[in-house]
N, C-alpha and C. Protein backbone atom coordinates (compact mmCIF):
# COMPACT_ATOMS: atom_id res chain seq x y z
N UNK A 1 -83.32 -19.82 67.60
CA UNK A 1 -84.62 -19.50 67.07
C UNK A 1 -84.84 -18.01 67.22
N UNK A 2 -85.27 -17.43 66.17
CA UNK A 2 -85.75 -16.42 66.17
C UNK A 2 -87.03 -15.44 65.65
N UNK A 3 -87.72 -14.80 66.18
CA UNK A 3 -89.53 -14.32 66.30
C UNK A 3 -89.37 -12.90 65.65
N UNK A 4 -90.21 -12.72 64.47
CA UNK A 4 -90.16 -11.68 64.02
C UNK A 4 -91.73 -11.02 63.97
N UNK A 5 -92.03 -9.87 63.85
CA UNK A 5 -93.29 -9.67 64.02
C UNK A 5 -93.47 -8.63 63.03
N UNK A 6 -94.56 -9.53 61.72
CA UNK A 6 -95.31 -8.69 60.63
C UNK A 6 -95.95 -7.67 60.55
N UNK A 7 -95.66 -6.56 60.51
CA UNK A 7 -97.21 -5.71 61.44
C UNK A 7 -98.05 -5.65 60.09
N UNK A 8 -97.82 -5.93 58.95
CA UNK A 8 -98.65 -5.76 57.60
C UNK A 8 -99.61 -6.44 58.09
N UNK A 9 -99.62 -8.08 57.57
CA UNK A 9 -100.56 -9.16 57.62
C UNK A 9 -100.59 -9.68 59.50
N UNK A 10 -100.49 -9.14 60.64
CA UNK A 10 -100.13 -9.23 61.40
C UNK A 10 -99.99 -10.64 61.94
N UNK A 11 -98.88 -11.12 61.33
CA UNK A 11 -98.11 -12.73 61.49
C UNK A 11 -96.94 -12.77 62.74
N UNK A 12 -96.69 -13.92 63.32
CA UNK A 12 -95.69 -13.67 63.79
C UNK A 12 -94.58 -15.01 63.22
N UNK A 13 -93.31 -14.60 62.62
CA UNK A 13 -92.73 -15.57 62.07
C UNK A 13 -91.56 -15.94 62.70
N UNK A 14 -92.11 -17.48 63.18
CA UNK A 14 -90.63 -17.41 64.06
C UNK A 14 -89.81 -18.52 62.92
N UNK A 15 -88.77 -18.06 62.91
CA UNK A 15 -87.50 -18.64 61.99
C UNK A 15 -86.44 -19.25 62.69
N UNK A 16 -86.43 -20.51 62.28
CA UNK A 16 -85.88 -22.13 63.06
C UNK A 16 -84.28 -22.24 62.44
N UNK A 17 -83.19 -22.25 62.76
CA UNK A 17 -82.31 -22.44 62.73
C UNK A 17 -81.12 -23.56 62.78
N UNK A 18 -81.16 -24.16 61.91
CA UNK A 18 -79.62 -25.26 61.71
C UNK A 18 -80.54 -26.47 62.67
N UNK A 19 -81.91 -26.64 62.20
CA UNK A 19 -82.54 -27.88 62.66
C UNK A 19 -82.71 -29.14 62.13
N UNK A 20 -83.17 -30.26 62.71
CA UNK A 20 -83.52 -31.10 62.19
C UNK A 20 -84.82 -31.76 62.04
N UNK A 21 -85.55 -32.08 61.30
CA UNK A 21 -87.31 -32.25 61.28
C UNK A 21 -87.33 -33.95 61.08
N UNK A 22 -87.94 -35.19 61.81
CA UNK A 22 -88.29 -36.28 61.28
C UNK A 22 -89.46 -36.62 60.70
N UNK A 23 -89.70 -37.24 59.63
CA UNK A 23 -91.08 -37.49 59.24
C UNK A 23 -91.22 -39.16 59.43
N UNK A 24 -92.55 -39.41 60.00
CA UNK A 24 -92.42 -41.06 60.13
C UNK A 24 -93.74 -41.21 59.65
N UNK A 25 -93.86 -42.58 59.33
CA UNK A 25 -95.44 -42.70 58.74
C UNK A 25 -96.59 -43.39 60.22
N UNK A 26 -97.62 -42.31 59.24
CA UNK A 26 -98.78 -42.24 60.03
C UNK A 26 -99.84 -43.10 59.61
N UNK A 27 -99.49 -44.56 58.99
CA UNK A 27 -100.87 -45.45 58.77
C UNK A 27 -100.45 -46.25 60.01
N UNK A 28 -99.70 -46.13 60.93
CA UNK A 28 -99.98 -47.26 62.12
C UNK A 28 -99.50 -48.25 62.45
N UNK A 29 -98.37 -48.63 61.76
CA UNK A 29 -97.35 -49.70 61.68
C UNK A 29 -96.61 -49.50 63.24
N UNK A 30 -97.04 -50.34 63.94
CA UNK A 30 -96.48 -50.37 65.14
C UNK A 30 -94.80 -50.09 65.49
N UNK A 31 -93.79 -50.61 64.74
CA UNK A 31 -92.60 -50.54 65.43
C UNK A 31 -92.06 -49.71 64.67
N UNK A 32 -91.14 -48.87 65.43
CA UNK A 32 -90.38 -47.64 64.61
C UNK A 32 -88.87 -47.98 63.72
N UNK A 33 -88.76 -49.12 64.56
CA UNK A 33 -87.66 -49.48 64.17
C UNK A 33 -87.46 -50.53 62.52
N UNK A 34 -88.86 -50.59 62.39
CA UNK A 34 -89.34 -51.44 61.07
C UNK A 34 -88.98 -50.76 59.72
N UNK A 35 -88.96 -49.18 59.88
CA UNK A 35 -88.65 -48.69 58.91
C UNK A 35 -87.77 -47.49 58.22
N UNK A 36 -87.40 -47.21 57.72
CA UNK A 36 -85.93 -46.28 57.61
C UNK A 36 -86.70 -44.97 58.18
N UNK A 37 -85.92 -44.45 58.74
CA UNK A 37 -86.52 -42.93 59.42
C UNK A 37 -86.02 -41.84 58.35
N UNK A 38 -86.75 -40.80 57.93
CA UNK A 38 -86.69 -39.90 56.85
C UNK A 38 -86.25 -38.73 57.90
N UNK A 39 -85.26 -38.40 57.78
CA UNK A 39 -84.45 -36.87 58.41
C UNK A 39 -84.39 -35.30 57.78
N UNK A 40 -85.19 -34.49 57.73
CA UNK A 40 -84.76 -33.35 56.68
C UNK A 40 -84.16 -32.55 57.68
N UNK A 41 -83.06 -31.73 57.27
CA UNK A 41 -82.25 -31.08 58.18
C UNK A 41 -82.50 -29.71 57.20
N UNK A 42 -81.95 -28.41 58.21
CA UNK A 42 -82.03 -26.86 57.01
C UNK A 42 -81.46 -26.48 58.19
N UNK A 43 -81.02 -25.32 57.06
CA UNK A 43 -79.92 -24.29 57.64
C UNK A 43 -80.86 -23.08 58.31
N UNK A 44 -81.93 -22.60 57.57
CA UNK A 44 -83.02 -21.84 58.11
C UNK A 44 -84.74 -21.83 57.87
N UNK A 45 -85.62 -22.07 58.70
CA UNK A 45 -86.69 -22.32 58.24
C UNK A 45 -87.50 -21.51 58.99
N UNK A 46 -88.36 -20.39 58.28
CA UNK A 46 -89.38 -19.78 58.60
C UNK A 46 -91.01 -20.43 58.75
N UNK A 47 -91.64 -20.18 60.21
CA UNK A 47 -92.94 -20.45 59.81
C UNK A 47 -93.58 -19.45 60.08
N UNK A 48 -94.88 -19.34 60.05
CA UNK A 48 -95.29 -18.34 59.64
C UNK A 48 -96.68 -17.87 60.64
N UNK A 49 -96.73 -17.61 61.98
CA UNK A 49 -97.95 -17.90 62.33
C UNK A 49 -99.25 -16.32 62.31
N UNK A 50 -100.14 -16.76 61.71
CA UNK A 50 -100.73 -15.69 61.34
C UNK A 50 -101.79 -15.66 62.74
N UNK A 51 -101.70 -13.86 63.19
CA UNK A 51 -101.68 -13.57 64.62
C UNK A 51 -103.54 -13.37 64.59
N UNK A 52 -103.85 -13.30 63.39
CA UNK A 52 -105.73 -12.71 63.31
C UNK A 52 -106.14 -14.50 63.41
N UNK A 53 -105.84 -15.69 63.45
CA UNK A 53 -106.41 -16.60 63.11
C UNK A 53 -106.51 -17.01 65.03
N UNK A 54 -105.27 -16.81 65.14
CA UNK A 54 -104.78 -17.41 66.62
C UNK A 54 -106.14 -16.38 67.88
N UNK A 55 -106.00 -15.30 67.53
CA UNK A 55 -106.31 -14.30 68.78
C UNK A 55 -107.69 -13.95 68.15
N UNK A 56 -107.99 -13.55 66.62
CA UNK A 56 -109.33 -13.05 66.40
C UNK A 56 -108.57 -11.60 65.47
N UNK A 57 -109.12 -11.23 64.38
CA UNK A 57 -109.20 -10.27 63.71
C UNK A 57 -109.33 -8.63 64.82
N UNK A 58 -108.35 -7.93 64.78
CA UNK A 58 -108.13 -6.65 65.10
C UNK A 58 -109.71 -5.98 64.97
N UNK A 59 -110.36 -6.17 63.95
CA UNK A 59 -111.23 -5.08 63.50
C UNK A 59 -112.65 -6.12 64.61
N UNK A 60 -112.56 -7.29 64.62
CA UNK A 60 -113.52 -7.68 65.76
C UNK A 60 -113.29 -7.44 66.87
N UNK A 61 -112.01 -6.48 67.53
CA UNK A 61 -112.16 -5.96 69.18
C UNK A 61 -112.23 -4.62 68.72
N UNK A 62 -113.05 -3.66 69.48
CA UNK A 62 -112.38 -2.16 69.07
C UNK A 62 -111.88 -1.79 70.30
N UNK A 63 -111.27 -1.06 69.78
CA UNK A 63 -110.30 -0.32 71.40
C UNK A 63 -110.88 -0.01 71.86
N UNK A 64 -110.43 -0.63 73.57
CA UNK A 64 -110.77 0.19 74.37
C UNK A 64 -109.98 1.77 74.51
N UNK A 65 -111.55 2.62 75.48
CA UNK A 65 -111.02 3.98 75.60
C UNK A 65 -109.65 4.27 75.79
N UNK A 66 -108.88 3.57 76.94
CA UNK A 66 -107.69 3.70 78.01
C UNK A 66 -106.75 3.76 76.78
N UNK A 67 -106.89 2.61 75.76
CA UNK A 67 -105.75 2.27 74.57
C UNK A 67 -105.78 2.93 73.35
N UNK A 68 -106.65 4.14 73.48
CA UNK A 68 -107.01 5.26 72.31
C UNK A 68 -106.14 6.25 72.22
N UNK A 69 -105.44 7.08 71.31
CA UNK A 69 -104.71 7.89 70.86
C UNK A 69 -105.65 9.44 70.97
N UNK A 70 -105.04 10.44 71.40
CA UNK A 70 -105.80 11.78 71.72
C UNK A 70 -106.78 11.43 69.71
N UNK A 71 -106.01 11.54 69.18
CA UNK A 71 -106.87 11.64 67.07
C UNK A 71 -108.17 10.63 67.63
N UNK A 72 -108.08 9.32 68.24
CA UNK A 72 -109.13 8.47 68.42
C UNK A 72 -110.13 8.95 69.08
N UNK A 73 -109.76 8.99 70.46
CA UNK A 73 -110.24 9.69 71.16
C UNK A 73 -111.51 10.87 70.88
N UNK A 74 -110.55 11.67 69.90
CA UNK A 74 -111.69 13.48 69.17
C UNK A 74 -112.28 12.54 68.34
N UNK A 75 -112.18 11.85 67.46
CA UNK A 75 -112.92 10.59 66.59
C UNK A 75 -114.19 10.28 67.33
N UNK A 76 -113.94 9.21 68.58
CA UNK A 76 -115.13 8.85 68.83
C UNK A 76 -116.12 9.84 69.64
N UNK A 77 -115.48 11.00 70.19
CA UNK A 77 -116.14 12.05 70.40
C UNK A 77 -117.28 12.59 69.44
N UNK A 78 -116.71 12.44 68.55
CA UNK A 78 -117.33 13.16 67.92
C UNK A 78 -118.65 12.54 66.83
N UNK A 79 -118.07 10.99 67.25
CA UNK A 79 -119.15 9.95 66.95
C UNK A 79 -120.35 9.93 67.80
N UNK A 80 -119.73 10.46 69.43
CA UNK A 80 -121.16 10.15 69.99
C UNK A 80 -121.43 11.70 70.11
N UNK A 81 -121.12 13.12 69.73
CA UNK A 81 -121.88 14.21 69.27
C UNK A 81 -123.17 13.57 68.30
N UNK A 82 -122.31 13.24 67.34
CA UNK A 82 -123.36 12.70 65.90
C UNK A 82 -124.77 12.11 66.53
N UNK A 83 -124.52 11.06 67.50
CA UNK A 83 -125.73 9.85 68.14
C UNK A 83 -126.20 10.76 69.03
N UNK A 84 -125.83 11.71 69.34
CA UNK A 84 -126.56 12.60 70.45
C UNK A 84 -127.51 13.72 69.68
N UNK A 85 -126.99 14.67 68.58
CA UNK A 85 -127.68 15.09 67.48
C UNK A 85 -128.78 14.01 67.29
N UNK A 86 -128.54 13.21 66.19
CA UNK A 86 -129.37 12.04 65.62
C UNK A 86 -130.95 12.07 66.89
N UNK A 87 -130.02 11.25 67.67
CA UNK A 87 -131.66 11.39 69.17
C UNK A 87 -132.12 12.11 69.51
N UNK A 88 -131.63 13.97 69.66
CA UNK A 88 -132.53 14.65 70.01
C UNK A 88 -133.76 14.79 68.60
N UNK A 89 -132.47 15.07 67.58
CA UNK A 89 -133.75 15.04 66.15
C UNK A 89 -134.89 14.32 66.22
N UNK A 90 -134.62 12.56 66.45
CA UNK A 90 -135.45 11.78 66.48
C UNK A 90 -136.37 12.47 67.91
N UNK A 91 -135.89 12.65 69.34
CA UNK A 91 -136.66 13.04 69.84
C UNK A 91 -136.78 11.75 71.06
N UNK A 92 -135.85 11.04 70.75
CA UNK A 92 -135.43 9.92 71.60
C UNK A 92 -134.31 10.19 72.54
N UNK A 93 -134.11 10.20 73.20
CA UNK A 93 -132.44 10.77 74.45
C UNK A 93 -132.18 9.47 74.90
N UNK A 94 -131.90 8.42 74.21
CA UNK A 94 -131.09 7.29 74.89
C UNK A 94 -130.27 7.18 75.63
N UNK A 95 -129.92 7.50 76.83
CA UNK A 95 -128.80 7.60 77.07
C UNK A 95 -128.09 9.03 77.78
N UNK A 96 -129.09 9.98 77.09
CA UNK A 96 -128.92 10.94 77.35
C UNK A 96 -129.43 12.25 78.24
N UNK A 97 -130.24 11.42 78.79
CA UNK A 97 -131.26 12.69 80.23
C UNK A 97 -130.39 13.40 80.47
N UNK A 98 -129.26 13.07 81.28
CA UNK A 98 -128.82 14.54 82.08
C UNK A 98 -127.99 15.24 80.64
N UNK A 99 -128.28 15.15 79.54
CA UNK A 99 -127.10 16.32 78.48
C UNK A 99 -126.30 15.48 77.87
N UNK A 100 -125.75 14.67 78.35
CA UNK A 100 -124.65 14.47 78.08
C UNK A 100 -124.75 12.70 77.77
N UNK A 101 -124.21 12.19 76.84
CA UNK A 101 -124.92 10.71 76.99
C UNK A 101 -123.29 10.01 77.91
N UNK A 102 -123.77 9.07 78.21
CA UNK A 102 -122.46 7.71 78.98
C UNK A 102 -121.32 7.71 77.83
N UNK A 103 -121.47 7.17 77.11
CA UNK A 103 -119.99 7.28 76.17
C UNK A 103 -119.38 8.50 75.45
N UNK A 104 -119.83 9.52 75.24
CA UNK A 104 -119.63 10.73 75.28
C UNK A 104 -118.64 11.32 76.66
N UNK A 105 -119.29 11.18 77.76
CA UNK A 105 -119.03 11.22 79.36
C UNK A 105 -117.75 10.35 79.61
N UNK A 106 -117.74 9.12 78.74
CA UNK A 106 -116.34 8.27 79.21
C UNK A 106 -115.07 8.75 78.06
N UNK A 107 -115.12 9.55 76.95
CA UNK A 107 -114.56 9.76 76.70
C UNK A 107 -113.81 11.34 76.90
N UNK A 108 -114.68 12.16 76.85
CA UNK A 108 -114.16 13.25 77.86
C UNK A 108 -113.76 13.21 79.23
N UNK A 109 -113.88 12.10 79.94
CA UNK A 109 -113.73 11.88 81.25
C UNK A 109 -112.24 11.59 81.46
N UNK A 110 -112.11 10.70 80.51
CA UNK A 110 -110.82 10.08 79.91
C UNK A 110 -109.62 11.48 79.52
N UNK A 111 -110.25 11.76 78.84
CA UNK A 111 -109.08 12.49 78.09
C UNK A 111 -109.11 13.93 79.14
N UNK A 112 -109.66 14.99 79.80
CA UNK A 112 -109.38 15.46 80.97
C UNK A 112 -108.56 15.08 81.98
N UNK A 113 -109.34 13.95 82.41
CA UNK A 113 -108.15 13.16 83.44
C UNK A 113 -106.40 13.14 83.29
N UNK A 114 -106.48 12.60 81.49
CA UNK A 114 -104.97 12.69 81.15
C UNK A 114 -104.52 14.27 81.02
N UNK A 115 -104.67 14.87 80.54
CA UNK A 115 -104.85 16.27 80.71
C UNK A 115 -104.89 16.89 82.45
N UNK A 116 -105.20 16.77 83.64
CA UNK A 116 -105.15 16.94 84.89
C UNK A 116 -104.27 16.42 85.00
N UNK A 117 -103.62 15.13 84.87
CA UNK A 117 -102.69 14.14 85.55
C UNK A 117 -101.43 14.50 84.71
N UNK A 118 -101.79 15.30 84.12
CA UNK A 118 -100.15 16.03 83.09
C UNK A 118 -100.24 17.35 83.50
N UNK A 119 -100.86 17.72 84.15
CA UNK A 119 -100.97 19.33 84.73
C UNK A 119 -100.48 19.06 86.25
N UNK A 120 -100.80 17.76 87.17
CA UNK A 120 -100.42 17.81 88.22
C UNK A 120 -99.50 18.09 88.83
N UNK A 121 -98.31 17.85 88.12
CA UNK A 121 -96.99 17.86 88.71
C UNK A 121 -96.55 19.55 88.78
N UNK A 122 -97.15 20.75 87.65
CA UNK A 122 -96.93 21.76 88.17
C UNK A 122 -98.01 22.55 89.24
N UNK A 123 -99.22 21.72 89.82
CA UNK A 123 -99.68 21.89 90.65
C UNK A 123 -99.13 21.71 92.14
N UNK A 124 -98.50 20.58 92.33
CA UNK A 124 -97.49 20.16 93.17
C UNK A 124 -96.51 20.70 93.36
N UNK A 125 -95.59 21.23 92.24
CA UNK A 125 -94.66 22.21 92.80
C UNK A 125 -94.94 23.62 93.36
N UNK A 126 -96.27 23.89 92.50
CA UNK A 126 -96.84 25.47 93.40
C UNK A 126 -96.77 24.87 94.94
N UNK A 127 -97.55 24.12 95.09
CA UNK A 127 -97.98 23.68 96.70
C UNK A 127 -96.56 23.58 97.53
N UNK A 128 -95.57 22.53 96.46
CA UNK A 128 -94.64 22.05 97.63
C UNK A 128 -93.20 23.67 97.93
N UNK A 129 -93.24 24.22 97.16
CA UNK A 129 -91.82 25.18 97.03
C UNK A 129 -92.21 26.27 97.95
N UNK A 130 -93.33 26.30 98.39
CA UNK A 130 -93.69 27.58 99.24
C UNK A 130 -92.86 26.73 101.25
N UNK A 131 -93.78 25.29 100.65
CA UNK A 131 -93.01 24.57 101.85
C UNK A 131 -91.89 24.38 102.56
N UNK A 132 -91.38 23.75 101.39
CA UNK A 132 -90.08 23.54 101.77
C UNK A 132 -88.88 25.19 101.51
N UNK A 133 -89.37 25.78 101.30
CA UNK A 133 -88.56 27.11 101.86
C UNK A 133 -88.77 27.40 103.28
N UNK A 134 -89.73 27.14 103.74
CA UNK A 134 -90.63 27.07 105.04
C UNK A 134 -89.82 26.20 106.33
N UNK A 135 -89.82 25.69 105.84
CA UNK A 135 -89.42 24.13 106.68
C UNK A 135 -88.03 23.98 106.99
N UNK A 136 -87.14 23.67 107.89
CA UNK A 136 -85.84 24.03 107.94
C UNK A 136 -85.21 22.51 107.49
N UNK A 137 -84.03 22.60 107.55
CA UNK A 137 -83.44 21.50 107.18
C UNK A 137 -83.45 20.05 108.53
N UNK A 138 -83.12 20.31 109.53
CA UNK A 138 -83.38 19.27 110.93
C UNK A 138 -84.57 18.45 110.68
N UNK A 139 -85.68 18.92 109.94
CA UNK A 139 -86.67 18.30 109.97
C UNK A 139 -86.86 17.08 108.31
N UNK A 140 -85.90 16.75 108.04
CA UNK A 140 -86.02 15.69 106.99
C UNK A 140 -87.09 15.00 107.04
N UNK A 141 -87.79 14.29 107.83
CA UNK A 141 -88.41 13.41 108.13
C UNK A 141 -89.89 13.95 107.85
N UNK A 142 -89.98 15.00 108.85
CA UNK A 142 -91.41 15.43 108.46
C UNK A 142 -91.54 16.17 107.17
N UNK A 143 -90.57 16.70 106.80
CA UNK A 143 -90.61 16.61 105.07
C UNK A 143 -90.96 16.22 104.31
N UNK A 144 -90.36 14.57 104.44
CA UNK A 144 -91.05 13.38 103.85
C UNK A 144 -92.62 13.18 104.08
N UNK A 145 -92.88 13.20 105.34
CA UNK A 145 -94.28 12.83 105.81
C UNK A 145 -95.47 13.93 104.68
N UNK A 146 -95.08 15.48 105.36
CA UNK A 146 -95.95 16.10 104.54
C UNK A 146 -95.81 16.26 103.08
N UNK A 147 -94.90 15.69 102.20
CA UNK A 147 -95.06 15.62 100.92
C UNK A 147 -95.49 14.28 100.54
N UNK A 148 -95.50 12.88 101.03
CA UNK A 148 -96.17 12.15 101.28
C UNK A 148 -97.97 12.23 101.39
N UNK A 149 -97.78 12.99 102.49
CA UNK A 149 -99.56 13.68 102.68
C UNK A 149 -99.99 14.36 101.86
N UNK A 150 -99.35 15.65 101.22
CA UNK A 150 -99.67 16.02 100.23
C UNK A 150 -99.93 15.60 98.99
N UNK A 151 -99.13 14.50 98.21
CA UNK A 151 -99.19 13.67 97.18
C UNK A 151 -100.54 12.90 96.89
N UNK A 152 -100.26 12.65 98.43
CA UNK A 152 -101.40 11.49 98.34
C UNK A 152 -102.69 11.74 98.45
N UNK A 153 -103.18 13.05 99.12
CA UNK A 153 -104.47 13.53 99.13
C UNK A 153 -104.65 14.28 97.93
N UNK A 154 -103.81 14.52 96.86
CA UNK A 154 -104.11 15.09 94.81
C UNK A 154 -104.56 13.60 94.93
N UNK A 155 -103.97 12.69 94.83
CA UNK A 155 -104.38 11.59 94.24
C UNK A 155 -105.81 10.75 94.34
N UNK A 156 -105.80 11.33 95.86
CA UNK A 156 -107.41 11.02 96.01
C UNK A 156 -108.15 11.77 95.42
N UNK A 157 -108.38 13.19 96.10
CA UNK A 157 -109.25 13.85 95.12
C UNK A 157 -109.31 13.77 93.73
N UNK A 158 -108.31 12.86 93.03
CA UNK A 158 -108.53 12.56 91.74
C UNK A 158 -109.23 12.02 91.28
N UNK A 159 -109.09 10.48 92.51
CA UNK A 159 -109.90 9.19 91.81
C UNK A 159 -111.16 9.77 92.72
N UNK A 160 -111.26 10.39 93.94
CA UNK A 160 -112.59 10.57 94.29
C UNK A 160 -113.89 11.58 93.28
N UNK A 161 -113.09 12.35 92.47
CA UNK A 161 -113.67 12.68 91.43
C UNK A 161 -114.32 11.89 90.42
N UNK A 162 -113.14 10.71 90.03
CA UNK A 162 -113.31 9.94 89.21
C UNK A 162 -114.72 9.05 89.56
N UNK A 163 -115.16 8.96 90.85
CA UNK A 163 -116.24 7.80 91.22
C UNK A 163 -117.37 8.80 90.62
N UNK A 164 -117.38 10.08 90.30
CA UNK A 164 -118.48 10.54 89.79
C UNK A 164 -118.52 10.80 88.39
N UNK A 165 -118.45 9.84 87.49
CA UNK A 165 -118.38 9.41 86.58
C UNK A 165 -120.11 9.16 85.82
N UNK A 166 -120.71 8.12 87.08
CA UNK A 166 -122.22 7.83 86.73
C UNK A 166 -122.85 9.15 86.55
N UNK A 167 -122.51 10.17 87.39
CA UNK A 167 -123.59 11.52 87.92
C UNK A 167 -122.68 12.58 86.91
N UNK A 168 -123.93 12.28 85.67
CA UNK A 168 -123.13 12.87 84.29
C UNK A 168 -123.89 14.45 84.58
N UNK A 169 -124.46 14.62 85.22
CA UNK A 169 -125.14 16.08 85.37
C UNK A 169 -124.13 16.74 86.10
N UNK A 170 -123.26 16.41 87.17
CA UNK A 170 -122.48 17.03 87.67
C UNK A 170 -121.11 17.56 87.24
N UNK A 171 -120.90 17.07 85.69
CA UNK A 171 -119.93 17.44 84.68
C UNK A 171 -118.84 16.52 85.29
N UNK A 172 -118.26 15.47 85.57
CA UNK A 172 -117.51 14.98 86.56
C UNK A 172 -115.85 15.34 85.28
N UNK A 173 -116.27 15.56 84.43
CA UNK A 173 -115.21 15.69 83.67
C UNK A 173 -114.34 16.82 83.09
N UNK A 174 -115.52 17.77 84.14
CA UNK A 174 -114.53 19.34 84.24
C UNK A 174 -114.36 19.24 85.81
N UNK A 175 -114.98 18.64 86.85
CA UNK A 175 -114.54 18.82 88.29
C UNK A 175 -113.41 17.76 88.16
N UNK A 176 -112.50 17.41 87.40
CA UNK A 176 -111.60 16.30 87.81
C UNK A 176 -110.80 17.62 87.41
N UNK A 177 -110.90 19.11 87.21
CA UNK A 177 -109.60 20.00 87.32
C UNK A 177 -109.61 20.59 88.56
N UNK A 178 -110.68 20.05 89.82
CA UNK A 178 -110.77 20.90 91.02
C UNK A 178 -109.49 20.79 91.78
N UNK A 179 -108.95 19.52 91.60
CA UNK A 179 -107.89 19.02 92.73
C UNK A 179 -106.81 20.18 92.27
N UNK A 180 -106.48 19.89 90.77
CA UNK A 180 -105.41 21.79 90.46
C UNK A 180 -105.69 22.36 90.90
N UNK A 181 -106.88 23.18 90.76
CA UNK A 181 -107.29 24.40 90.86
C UNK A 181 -107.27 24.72 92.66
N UNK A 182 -106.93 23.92 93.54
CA UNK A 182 -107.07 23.80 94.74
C UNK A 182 -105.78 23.85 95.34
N UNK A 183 -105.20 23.17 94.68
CA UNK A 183 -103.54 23.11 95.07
C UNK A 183 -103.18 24.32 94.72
N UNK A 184 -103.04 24.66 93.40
CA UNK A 184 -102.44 25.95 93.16
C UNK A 184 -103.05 26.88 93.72
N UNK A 185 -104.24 27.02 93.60
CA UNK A 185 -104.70 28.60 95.13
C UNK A 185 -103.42 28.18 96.25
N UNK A 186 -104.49 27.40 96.61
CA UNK A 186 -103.20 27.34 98.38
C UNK A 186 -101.61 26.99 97.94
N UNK A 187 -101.11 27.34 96.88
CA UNK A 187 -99.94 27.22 96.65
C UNK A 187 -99.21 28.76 96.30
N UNK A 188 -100.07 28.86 95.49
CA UNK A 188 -99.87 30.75 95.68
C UNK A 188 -100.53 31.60 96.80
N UNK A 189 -101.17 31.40 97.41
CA UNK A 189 -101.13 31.72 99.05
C UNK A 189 -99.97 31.39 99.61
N UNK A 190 -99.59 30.79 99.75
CA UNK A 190 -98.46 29.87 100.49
C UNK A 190 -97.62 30.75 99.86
N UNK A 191 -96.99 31.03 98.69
CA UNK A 191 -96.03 32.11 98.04
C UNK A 191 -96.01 33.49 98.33
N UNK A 192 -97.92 33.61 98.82
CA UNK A 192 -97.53 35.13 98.43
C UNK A 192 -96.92 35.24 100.46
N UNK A 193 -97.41 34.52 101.35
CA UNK A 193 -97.48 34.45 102.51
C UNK A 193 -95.76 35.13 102.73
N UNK A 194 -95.40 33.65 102.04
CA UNK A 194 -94.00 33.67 102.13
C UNK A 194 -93.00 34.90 101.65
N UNK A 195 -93.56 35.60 100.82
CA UNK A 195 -92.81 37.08 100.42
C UNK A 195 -93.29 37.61 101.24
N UNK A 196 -94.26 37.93 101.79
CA UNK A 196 -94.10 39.06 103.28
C UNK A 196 -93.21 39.11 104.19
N UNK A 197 -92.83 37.56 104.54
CA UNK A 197 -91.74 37.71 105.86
C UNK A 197 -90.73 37.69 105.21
């Protein structure tokens, strides 16, 4: 057996192979053995299962943020600019007291974050290369430990950023670049330290 997947009509067709199908009758005649059994056999048989009937039509879920493409993403941005315009015109701020409305806020929040979390890793090497020039070789272990420690406290200050998400006045979606901007100081400190001696 084999499953193929439509992405047009989004079907999934799985295609049955060198089978055999029985048909018996369905008015209720108690014994099976009463009547000739009908056999259709095939070399290949496609069915056809259509994936919007089973799960629900694509266009009745909309994506979530997390499963949005950067193009989606500036899209619905720019959908909730529009609803943010629209309300001040009207003179209504739904949503919007501190500036900035909630879905506006989750989508820049979003897409920064990915943006920080793709910047991190050359934040980390500022921090760690000043170190480990530092650090002699005997000490493997605590090596491990403080790049361990180090790793893991970016990561907090990430998501501890992230909990300020609600407190849209505090921009939580430009302070999710503090944890960089923190590492790399004390990482070029740490560099320049290290060219003196």
């Amino acid at each position: 057996m084999k499953s193929i997947l439509i992405k047009t009509n989004s079907a999934l067709v799985l295609t049955l192979r060198d089978g055999t199908a029985e048909q018996r009758d369905v008015s209720g005649s108690g014994g099976l053995a009463d009547e000739p059994m009908r056999s259709l056999f095939f070399g290949e048989l496609p069915i056809e299962l259509p994936m919007g009937k089973i799960f629900g039509e694509k266009s009745q879920r909309q994506a979530r943020i997390k499963e949005m493409t950067f193009a989606q993403l500036m899209e619905r941005r720019d959908e909730e600019l529009a609803k943010e315009a629209a309300a001040a015109a009207d003179g209504t701020r739904d949503g919007t007291t501190e500036g900035i409305s909630k879905g506006r806020m989750k989508v820049q929040m979003h897409m920064q974050k990915s943006f920080a979390m793709a910047f991190s890793v050359f934040s980390l090497a500022i921090f760690g290369v000043p170190l480990a020039i530092q650090v002699g070789r005997k000490e493997s272990y605590a090596n491990l430990a403080i790049a361990l420690i180090i790793a893991m406290s970016y990561y907090f200050l990430i998501i501890a950023v992230s909990w300020l998400e609600g407190a849209r006045g505090l921009r939580p979606d430009l302070l999710i670049w503090l944890p960089n901007i923190i590492f790399q100081a004390v990482g070029f400190y740490l560099i320049q330290r290290a060219n003196r001696h």
